[in-house]
N, C-alpha and C. Protein backbone atom coordinates (compact mmCIF):
# COMPACT_ATOMS: atom_id res chain seq x y z
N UNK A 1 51.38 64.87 -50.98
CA UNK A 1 50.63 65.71 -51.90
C UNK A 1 51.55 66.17 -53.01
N UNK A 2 50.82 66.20 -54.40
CA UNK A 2 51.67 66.71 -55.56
C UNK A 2 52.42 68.41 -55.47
N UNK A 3 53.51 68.92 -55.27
CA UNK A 3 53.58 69.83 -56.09
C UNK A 3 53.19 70.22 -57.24
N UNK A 4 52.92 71.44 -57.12
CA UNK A 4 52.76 72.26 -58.30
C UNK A 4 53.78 72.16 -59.44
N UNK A 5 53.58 72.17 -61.00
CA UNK A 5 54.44 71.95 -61.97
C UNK A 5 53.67 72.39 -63.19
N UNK A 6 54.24 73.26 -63.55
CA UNK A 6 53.58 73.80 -65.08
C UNK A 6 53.46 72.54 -66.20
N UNK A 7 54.30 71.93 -65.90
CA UNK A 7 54.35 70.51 -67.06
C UNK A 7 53.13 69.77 -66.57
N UNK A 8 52.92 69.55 -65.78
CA UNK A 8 51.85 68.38 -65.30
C UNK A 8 51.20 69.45 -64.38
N UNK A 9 49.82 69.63 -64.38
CA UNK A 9 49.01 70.76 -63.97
C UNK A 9 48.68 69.40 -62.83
N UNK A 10 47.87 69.72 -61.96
CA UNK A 10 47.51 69.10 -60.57
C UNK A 10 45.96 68.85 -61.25
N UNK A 11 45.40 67.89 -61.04
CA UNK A 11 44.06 67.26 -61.35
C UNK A 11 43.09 68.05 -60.41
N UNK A 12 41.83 67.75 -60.81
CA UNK A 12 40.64 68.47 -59.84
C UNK A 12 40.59 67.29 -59.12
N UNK A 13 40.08 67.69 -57.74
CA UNK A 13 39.77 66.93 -56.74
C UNK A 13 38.57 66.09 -57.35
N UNK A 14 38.26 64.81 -56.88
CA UNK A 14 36.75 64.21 -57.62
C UNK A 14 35.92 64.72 -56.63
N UNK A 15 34.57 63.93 -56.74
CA UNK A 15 33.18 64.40 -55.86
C UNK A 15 32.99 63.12 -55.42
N UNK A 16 33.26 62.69 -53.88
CA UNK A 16 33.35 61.25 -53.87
C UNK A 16 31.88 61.56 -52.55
N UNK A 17 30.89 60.98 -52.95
CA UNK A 17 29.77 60.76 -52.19
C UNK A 17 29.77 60.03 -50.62
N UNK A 18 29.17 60.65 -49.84
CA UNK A 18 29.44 60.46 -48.18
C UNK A 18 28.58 58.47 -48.28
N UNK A 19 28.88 57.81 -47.53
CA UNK A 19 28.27 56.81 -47.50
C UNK A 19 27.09 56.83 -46.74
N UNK A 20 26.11 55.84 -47.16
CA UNK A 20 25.45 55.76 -46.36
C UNK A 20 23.73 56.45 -47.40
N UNK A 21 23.55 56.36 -48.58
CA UNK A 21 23.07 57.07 -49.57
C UNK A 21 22.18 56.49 -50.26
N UNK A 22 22.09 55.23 -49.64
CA UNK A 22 21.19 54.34 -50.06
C UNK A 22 19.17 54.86 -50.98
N UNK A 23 19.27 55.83 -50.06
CA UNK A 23 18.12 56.06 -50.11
C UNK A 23 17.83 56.56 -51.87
N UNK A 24 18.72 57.59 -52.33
CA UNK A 24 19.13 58.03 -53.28
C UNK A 24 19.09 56.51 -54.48
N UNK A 25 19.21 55.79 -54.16
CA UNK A 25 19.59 54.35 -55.37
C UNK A 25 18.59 53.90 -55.93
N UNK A 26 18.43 53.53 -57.17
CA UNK A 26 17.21 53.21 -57.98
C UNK A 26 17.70 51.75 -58.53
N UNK A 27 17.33 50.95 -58.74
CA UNK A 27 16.22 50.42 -57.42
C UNK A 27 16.72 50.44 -56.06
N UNK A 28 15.72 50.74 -55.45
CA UNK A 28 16.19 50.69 -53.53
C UNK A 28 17.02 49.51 -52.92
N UNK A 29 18.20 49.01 -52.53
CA UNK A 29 18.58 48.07 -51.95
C UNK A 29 17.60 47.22 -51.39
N UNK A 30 17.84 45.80 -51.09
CA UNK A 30 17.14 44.75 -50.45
C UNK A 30 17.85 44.03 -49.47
N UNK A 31 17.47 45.15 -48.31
CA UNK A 31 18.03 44.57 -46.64
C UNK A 31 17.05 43.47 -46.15
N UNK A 32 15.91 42.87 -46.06
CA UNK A 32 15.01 42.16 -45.75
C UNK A 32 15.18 40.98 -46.63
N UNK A 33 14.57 39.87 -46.19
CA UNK A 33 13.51 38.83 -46.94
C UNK A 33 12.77 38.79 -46.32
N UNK A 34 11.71 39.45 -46.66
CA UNK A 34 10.45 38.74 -45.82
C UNK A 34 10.06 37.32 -45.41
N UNK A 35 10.35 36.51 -46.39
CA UNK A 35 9.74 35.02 -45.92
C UNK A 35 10.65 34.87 -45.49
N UNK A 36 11.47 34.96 -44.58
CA UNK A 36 12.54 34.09 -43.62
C UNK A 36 11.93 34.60 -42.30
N UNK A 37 11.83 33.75 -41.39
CA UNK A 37 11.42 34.05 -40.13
C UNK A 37 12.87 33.61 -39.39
N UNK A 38 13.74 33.46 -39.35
CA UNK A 38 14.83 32.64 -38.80
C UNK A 38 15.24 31.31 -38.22
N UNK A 39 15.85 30.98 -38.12
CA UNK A 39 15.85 29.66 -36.85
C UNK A 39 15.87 29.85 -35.27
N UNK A 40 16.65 31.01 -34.72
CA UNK A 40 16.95 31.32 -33.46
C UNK A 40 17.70 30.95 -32.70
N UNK A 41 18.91 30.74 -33.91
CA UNK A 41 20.09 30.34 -33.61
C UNK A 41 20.79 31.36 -32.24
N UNK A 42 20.39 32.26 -32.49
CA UNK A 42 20.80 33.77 -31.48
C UNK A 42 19.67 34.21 -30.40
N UNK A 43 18.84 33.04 -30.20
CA UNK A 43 18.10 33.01 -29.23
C UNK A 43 19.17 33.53 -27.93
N UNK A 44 18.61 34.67 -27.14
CA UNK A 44 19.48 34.60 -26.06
C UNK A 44 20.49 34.93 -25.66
N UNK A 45 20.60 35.66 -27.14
CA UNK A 45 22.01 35.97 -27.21
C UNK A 45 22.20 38.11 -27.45
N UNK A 46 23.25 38.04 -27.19
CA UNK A 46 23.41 40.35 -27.21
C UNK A 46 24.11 40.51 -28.76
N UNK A 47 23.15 41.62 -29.12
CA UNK A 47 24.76 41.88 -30.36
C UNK A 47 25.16 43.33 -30.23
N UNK A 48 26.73 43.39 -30.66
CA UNK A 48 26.25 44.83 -30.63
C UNK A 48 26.62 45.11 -31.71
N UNK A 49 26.54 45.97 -33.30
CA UNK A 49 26.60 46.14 -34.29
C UNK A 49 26.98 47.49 -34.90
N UNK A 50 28.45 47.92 -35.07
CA UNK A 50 28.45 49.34 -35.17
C UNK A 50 27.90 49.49 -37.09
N UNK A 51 27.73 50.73 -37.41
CA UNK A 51 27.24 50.90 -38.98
C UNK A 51 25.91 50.42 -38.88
N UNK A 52 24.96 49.90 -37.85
CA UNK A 52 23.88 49.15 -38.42
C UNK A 52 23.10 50.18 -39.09
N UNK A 53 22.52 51.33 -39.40
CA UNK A 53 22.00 52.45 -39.68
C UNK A 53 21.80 52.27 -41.17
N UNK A 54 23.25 51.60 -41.87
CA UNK A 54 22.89 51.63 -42.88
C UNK A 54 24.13 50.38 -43.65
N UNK A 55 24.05 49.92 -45.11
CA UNK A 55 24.83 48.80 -45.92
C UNK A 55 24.83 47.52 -45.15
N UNK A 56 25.97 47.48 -45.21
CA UNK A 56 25.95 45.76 -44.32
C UNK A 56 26.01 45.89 -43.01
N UNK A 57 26.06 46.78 -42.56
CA UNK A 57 25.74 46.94 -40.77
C UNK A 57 24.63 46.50 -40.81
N UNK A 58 23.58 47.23 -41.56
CA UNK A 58 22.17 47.21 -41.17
C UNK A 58 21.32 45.81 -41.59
N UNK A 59 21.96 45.16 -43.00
CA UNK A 59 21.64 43.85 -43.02
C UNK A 59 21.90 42.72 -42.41
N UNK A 60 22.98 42.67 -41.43
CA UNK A 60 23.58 42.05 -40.50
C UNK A 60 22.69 42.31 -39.25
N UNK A 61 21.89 43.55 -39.20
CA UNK A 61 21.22 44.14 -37.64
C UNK A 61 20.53 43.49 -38.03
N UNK A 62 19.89 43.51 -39.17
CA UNK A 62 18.15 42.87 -39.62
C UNK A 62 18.06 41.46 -39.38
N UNK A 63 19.30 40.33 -39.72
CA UNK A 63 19.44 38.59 -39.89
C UNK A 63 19.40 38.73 -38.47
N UNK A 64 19.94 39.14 -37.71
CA UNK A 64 20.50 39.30 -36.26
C UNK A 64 19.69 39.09 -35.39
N UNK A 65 18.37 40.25 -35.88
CA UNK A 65 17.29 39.97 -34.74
C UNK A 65 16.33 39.34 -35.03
N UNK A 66 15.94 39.01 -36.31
CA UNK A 66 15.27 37.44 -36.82
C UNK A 66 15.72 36.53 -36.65
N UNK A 67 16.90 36.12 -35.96
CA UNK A 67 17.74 35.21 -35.36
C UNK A 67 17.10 34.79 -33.53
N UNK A 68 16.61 35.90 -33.36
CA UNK A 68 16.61 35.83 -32.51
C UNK A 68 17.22 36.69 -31.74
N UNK A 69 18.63 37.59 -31.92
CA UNK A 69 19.17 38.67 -30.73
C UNK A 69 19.26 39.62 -30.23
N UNK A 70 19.36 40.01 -29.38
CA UNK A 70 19.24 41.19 -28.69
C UNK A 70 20.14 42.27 -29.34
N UNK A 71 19.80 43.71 -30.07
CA UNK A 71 20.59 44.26 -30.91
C UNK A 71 20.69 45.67 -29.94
């Protein structure tokens, strides 16, 4: 962390936004395609997916179980 210095004053902290904010975004992100039904390549198969809730966790959860897997 910077010391303090009258010559060079210390900057303001920024406002850095929590992730996950999607909802907030104009236009809304596009986690889906609808016309893909999958192949089922993951027929049969477990996933387990941390972050899926939201960004690329959640588009990865979405291919995943149109794939076919268990999420």
């Amino acid at each position: 962390m910077q010391k303090s210095n009258p010559k060079h004053p210390l900057r303001p902290r920024q406002k850095q936004n929590k992730p996950g904010e999607e909802g907030k975004m104009k236009p809304l992100p596009v986690f889906d395609y609808p016309k893909s039904d999958g192949s089922g390549r993951l027929q049969n198969k477990i996933a387990f997916i941390t972050g899926g809730d939201s960004g690329i966790g959640k588009a990865v959860a979405i291919l995943f179980a149109k794939e076919g897997a268990d999420i």
